[in-house]
N, C-alpha and C. Protein backbone atom coordinates (compact mmCIF):
# COMPACT_ATOMS: atom_id res chain seq x y z
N UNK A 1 0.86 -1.17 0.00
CA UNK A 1 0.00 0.00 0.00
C UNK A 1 0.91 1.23 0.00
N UNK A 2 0.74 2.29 -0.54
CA UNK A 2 1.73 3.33 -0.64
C UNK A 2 1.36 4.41 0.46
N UNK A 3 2.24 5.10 0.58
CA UNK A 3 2.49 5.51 1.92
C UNK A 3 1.05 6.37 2.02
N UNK A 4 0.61 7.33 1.38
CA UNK A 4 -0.18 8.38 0.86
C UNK A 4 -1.83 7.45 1.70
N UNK A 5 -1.75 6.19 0.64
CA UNK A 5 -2.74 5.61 0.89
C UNK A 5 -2.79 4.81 2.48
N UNK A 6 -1.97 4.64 2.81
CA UNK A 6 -1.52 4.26 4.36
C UNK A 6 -2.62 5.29 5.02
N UNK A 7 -1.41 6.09 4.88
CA UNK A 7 -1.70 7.83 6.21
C UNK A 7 -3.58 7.96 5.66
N UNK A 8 -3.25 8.00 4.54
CA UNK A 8 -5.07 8.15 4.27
C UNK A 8 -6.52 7.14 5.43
N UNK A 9 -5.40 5.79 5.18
CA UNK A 9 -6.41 4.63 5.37
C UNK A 9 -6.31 5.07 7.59
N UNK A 10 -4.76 4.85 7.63
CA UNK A 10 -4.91 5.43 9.02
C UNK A 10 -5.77 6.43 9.86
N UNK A 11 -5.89 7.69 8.98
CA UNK A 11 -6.46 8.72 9.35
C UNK A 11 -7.85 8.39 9.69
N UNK A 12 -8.46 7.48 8.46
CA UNK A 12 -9.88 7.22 8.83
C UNK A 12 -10.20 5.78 9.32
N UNK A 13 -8.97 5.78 9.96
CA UNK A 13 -9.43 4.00 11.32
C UNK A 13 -9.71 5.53 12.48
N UNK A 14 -8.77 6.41 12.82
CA UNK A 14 -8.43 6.88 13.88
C UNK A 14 -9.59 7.57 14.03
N UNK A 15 -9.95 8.67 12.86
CA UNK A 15 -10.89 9.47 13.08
C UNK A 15 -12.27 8.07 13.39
N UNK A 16 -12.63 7.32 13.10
CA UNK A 16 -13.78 6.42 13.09
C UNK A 16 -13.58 6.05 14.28
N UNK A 17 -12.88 5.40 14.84
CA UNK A 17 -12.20 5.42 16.91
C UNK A 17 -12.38 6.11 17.38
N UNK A 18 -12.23 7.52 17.13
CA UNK A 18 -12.39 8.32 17.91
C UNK A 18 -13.42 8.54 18.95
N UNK A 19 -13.29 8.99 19.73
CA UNK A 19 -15.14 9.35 20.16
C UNK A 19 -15.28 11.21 20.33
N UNK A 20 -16.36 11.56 20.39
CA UNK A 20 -16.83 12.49 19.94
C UNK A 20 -16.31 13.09 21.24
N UNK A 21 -15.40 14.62 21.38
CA UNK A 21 -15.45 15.09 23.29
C UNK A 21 -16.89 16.44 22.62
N UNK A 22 -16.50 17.16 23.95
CA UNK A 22 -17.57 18.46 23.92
C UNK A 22 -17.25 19.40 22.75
N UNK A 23 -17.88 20.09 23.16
CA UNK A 23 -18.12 21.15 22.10
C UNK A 23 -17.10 22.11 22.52
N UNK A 24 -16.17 22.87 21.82
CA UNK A 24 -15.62 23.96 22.32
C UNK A 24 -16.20 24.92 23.19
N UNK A 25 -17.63 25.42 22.15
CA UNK A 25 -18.30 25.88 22.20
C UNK A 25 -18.97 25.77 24.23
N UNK A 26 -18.70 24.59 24.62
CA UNK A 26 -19.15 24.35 25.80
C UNK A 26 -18.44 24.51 27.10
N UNK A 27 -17.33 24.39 26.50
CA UNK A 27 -15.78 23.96 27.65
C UNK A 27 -15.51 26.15 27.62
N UNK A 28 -16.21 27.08 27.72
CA UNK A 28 -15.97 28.26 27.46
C UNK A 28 -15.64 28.76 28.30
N UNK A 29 -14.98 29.47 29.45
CA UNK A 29 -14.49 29.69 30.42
C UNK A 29 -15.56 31.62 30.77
N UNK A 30 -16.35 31.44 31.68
CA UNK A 30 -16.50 32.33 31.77
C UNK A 30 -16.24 33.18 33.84
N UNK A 31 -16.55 34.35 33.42
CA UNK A 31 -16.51 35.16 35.18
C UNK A 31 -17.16 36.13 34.97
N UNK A 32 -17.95 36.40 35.86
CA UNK A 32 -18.80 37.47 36.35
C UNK A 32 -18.14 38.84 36.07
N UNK A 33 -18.67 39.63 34.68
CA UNK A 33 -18.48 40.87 34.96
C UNK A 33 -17.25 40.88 33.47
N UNK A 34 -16.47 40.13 33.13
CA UNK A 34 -16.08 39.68 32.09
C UNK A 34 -16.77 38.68 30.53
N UNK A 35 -16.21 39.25 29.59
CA UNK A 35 -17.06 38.18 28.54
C UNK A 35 -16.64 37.18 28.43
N UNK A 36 -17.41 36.15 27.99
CA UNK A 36 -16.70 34.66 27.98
C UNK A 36 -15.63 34.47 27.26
N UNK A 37 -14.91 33.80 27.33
CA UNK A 37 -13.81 33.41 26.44
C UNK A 37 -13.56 32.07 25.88
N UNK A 38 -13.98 31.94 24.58
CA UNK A 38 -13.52 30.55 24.15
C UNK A 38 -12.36 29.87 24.04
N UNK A 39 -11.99 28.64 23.64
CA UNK A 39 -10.85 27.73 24.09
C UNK A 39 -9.77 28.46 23.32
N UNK A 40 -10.00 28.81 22.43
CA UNK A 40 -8.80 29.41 21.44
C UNK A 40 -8.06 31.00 21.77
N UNK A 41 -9.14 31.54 23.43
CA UNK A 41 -8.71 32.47 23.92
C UNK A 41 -8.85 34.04 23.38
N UNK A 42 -10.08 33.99 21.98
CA UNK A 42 -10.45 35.25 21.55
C UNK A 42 -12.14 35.29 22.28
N UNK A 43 -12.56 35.78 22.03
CA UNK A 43 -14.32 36.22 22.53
C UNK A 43 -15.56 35.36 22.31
N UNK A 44 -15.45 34.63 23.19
CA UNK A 44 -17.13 33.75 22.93
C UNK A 44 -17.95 33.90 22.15
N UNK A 45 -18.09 33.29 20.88
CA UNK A 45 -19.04 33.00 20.25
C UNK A 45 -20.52 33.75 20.52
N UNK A 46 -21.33 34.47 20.18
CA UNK A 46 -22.67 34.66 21.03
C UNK A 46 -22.71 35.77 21.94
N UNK A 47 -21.67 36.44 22.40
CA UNK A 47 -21.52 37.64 23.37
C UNK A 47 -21.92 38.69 22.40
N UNK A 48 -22.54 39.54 22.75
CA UNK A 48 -23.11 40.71 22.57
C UNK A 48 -21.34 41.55 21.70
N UNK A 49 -21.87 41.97 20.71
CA UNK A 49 -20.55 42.66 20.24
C UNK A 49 -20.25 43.83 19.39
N UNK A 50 -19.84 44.67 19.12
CA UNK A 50 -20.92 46.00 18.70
C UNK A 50 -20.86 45.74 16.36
N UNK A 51 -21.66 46.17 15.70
CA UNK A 51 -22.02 45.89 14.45
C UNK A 51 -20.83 45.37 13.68
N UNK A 52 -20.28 44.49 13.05
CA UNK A 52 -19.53 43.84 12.39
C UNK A 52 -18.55 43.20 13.17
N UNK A 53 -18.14 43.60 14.64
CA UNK A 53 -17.27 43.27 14.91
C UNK A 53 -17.56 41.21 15.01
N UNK A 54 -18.47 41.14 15.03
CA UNK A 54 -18.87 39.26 15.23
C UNK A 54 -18.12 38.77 14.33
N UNK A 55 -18.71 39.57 13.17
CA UNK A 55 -18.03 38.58 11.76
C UNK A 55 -16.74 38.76 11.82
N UNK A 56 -16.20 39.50 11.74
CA UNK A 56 -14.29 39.95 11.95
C UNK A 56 -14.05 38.79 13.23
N UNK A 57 -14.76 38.35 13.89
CA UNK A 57 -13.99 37.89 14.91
C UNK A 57 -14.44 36.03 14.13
N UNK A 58 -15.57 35.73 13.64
CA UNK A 58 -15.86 34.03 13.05
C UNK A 58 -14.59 34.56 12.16
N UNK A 59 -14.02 35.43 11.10
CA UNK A 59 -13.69 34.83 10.44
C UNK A 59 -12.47 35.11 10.80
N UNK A 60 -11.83 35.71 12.35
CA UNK A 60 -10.50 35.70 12.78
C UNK A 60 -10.19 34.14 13.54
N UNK A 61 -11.63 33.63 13.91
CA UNK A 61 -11.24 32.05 14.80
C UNK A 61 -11.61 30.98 13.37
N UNK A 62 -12.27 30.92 12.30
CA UNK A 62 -12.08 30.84 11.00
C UNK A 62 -10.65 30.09 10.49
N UNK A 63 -10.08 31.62 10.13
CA UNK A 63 -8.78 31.27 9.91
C UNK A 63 -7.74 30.95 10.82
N UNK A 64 -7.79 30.97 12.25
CA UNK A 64 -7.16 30.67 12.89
C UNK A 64 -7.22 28.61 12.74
N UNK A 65 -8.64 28.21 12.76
CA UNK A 65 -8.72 27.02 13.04
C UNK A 65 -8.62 26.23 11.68
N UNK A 66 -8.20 26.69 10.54
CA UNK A 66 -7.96 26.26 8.99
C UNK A 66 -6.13 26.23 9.60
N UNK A 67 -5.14 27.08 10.35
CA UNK A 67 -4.01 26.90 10.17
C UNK A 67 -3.90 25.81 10.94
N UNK A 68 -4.57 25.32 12.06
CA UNK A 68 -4.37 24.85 12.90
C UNK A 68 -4.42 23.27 12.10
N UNK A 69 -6.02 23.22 11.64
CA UNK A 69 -6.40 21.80 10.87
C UNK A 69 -4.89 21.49 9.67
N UNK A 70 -4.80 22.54 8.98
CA UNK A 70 -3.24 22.21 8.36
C UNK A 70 -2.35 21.57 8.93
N UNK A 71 -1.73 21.96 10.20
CA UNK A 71 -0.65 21.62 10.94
C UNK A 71 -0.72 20.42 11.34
N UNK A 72 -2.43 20.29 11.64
CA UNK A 72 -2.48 18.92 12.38
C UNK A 72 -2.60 17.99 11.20
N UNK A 73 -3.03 17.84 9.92
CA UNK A 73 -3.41 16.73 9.32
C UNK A 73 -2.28 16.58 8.37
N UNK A 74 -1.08 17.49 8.26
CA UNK A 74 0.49 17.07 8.35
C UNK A 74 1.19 16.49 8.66
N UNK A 75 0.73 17.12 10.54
CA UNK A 75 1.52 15.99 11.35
C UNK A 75 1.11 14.70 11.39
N UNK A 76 -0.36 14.13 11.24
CA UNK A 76 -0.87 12.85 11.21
C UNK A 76 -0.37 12.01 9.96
N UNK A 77 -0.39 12.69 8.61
CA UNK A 77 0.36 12.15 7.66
C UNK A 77 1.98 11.69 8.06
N UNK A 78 2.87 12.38 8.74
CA UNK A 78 4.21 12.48 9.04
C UNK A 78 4.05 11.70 9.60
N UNK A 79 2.94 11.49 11.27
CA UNK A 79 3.38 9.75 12.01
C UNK A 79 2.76 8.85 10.72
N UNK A 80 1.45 9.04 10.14
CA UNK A 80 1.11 7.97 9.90
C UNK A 80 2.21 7.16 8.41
N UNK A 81 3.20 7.75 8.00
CA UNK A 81 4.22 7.12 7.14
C UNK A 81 5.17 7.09 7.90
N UNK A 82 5.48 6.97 9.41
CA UNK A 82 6.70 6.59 10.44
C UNK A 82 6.16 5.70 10.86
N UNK A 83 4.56 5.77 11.30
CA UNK A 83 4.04 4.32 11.43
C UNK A 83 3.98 2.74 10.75
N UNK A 84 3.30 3.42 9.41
CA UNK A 84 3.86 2.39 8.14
C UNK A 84 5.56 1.84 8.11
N UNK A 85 6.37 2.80 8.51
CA UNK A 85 7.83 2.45 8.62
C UNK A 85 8.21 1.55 9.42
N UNK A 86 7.99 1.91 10.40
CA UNK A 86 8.05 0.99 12.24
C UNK A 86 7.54 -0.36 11.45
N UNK A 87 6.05 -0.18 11.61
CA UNK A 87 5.67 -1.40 11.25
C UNK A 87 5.80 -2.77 9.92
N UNK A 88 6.52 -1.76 9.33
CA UNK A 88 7.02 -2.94 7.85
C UNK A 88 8.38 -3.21 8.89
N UNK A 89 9.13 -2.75 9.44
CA UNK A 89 10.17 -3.46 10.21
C UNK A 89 10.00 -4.28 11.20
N UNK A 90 9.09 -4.28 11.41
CA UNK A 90 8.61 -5.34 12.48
C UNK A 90 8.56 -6.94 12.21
N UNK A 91 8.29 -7.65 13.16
CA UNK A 91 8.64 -9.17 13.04
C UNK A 91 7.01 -9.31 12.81
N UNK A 92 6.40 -10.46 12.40
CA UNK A 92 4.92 -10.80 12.43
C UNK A 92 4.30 -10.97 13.53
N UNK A 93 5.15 -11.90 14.31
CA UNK A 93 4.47 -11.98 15.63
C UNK A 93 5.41 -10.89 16.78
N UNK A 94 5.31 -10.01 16.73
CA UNK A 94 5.95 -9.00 17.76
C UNK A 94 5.84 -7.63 17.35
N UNK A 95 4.90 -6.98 18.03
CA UNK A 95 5.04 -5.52 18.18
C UNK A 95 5.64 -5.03 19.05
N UNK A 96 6.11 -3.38 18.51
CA UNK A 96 6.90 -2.84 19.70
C UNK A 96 6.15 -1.67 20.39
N UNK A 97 6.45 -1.34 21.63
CA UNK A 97 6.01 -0.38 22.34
C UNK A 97 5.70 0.87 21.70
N UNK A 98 6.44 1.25 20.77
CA UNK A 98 6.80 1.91 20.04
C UNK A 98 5.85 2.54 18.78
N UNK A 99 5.32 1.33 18.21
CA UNK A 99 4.71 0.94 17.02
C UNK A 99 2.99 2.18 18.13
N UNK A 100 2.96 0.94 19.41
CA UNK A 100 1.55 1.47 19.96
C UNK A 100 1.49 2.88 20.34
N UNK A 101 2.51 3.12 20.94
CA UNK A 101 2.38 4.17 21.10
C UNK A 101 2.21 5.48 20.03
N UNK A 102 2.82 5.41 18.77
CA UNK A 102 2.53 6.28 17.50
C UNK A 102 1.31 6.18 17.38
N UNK A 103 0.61 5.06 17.20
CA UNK A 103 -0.80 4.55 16.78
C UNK A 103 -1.69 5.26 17.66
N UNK A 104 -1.37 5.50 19.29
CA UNK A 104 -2.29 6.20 20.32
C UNK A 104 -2.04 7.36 19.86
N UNK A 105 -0.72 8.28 19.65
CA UNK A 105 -0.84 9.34 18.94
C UNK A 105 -1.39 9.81 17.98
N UNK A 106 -1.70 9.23 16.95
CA UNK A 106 -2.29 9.18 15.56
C UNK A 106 -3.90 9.35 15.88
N UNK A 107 -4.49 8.50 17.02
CA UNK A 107 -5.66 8.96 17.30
C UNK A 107 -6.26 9.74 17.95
N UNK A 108 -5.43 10.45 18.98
CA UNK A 108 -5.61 11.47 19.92
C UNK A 108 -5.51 12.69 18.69
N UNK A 109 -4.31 12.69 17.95
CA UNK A 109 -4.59 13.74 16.79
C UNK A 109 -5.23 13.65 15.78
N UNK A 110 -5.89 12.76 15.82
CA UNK A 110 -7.00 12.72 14.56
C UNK A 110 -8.32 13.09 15.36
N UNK A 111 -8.23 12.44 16.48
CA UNK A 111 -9.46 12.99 17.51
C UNK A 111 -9.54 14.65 17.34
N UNK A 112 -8.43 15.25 18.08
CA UNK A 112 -8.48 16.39 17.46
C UNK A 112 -9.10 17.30 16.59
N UNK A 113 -8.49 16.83 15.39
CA UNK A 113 -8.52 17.22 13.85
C UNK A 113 -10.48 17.38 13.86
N UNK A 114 -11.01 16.13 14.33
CA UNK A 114 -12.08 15.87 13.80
C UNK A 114 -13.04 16.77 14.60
N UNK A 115 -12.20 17.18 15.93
CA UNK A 115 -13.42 18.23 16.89
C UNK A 115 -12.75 19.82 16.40
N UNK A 116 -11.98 19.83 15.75
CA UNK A 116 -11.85 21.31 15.08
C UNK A 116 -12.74 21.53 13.90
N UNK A 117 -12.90 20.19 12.93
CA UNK A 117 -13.64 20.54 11.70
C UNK A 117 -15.03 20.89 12.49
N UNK A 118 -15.60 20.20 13.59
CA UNK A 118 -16.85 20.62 13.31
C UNK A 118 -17.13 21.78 14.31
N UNK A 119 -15.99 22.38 14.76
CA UNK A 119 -16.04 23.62 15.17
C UNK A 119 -16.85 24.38 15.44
């Protein structure tokens, strides 16, 4: 299988494993007397905000969360062809610590990936 199609096929075991966490949208940190603040640390979603400034701000957490999805579905390609690597070196009957542990990585960042798209 070529590497491309690997990281591909990986991506969607991991993302399909995954399980769904909260909503950003939910985990929002707020205090009395201050506006909420979402996870990404600009202005809660939904707070009162004076005429245009809302949209300037979706499409400042927008593009913030398009660089982010880049970085991450890079890095998942990058383990998931170190993974393919590890594991063509491997014996048939013996995995290494090693091998699992990339693989837990691969899904924690695909977990990720998958609670940014639906943002």
């Amino acid at each position: 299988m070529s590497g491309i199609r690997f990281g591909a096929a990986i991506l969607g075991v991991a993302l399909g494993f995954s399980s769904l966490a909260d909503s950003p949208r939910a985990r929002q940190n707020t205090t009395p007397g201050h506006p909420a603040v979402g996870t990404d640390g600009l202005p809660a979603m939904g707070v009162d905000l004076p005429p245009g400034q809302r949209e300037k701000q979706e499409k400042l957490q927008n593009e913030e969360r398009q660089k982010q999805l880049v970085a991450d579905t890079d890095k998942l390609v990058q383990l998931a062809n170190e993974l393919h690597a590890d594991v063509s070196k491997t014996d048939k009957n013996v995995l290494s610590v090693d091998v699992i542990k990339k693989a837990d990585e691969i899904e924690k960042l695909a977990h990720s990936v998958k609670v940014k798209m639906r943002g």
